[in-house]
C-alpha atoms as a PDB file:
ATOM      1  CA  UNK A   1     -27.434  18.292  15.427  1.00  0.00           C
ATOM      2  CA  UNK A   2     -25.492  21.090  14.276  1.00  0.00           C
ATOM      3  CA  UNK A   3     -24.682  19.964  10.030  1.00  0.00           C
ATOM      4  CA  UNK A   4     -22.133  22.464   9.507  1.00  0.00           C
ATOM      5  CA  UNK A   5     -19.974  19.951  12.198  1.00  0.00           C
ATOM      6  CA  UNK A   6     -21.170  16.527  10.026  1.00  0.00           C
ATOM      7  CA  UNK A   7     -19.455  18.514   7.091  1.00  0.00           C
ATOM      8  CA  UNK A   8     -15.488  18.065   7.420  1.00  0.00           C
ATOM      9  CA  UNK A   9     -16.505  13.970   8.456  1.00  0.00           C
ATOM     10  CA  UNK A  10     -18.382  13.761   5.262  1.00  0.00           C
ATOM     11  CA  UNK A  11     -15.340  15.020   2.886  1.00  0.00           C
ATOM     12  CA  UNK A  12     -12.751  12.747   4.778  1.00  0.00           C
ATOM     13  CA  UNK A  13     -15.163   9.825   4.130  1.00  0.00           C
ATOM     14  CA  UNK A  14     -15.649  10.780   0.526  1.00  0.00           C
ATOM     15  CA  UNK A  15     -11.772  11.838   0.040  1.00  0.00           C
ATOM     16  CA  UNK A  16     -10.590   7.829   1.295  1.00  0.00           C
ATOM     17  CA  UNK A  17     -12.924   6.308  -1.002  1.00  0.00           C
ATOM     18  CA  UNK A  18     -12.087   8.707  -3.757  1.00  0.00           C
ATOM     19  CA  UNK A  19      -8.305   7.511  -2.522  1.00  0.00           C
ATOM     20  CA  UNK A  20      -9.629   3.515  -2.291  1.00  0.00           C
ATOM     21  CA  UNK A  21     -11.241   3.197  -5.863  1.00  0.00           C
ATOM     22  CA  UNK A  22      -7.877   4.598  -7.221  1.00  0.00           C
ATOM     23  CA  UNK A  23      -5.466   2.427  -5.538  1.00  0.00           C
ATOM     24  CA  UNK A  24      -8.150  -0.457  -6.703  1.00  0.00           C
ATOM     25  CA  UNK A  25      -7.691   1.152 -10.441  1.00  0.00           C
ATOM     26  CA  UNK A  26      -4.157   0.880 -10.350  1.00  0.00           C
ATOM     27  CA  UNK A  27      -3.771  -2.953  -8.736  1.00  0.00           C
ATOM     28  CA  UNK A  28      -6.193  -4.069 -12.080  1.00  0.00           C
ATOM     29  CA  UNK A  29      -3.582  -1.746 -14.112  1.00  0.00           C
ATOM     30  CA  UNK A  30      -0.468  -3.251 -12.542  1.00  0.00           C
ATOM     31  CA  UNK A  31      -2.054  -7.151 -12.939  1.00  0.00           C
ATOM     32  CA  UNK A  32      -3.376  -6.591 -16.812  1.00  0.00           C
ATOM     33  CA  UNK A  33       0.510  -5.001 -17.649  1.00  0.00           C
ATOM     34  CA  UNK A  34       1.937  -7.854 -15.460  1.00  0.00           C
ATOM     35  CA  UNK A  35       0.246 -10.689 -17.462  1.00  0.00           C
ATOM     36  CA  UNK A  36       0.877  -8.749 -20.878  1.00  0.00           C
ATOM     37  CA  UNK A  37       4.260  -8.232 -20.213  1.00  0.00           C
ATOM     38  CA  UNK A  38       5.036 -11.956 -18.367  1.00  0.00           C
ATOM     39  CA  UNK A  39       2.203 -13.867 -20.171  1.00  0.00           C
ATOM     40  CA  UNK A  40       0.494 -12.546 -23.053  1.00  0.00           C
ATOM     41  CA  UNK A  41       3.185 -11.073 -25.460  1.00  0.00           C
ATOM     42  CA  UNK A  42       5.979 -13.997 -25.447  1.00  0.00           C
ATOM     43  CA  UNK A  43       3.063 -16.510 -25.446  1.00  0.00           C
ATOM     44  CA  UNK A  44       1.718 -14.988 -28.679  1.00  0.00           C
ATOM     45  CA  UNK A  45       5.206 -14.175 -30.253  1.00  0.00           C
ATOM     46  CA  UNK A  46       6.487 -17.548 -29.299  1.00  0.00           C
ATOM     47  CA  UNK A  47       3.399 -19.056 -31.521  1.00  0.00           C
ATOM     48  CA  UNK A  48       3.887 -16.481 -34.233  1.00  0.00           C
ATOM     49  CA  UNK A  49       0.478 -14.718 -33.861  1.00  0.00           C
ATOM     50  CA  UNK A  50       2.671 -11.728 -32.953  1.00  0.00           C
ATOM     51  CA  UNK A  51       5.075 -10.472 -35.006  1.00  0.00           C
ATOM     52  CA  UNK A  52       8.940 -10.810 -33.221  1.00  0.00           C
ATOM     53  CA  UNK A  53       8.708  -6.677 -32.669  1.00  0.00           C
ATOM     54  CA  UNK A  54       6.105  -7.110 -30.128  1.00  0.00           C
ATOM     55  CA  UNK A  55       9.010  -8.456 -27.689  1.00  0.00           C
ATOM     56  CA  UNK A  56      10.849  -5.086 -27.704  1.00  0.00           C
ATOM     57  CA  UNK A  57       7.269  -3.694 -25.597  1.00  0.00           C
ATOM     58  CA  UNK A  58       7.649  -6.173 -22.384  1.00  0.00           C
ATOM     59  CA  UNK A  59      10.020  -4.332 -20.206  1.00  0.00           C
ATOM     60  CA  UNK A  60       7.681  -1.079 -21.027  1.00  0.00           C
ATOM     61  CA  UNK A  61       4.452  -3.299 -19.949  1.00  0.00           C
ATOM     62  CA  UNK A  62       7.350  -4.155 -16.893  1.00  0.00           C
ATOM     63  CA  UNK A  63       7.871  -0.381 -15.666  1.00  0.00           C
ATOM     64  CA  UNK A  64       4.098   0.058 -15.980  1.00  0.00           C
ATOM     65  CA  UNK A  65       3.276  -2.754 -13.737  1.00  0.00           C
ATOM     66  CA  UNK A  66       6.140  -1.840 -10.969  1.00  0.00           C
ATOM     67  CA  UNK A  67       4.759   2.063 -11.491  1.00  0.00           C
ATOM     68  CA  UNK A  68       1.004   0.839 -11.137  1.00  0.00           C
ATOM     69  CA  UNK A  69       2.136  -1.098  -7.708  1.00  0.00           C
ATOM     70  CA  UNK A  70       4.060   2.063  -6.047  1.00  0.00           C
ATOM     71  CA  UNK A  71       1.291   4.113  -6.577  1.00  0.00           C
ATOM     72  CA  UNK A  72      -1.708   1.918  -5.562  1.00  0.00           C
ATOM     73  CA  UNK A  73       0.477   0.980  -2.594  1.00  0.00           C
ATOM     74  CA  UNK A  74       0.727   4.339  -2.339  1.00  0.00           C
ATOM     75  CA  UNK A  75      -2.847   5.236  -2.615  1.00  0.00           C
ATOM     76  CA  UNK A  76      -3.803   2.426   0.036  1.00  0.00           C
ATOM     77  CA  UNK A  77      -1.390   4.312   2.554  1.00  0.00           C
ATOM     78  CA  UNK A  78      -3.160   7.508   2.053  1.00  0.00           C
ATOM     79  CA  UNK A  79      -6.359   5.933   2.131  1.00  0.00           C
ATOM     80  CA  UNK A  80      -5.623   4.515   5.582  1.00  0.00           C
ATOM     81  CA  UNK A  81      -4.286   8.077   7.148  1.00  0.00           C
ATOM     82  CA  UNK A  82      -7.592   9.834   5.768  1.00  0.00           C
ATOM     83  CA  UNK A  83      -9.712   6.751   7.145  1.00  0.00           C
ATOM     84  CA  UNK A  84      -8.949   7.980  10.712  1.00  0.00           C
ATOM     85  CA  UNK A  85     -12.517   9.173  10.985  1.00  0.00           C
ATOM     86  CA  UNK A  86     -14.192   5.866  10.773  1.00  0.00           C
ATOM     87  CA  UNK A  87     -12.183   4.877  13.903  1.00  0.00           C
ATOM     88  CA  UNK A  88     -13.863   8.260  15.684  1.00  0.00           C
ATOM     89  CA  UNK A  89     -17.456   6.676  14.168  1.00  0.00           C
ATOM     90  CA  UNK A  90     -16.533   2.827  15.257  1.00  0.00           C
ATOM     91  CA  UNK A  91     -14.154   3.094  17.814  1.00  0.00           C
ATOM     92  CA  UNK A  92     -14.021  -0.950  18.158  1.00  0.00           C
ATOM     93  CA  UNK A  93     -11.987  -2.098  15.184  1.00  0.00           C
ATOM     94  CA  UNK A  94     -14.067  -5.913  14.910  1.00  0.00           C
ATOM     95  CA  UNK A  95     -17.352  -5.036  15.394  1.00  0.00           C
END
């Protein structure tokens, strides 16, 4: 087997998961700003651990979480066009 043609398979393998651990990244980033922005911060400023300012933050923790979701959403999509090789390696999708 010729490796030079193994090559271009190789880097479209290694580019999805490159494009997979990303979009996984940014799902973890869009759940920790979601629970600091929903959860954490009026929890703690409602008991006075945080000081009242700490509000003001939420809708920032907000656009971070909607912003972490487009792009791992995003990423997922792009993962899924450069997957198209494993479909030419396992041509039965439930094996």
């Amino acid at each position: 087997m010729d490796h030079a043609l193994a090559l271009p398979i190789w880097d479209e393998i290694g580019t999805g998961l490159i494009y997979f651990w990303f979009a996984l990244f940014m799902m973890v980033a869009m759940a920790v700003s979601f629970l600091l922005a929903h959860a954490i911060i009026p929890s703690l400023v409602g008991t006075r651990d945080l000081p009242q300012g700490f509000a003001r933050l939420r809708p920032v923790f907000y656009v971070s979480a909607v912003v972490s979701l487009l792009l791992a959403l995003f990423l997922y999509y792009t993962t899924w066009e450069t997957i198209s090789v494993y479909l030419e390696i396992y041509p039965r999708k439930w094996i």
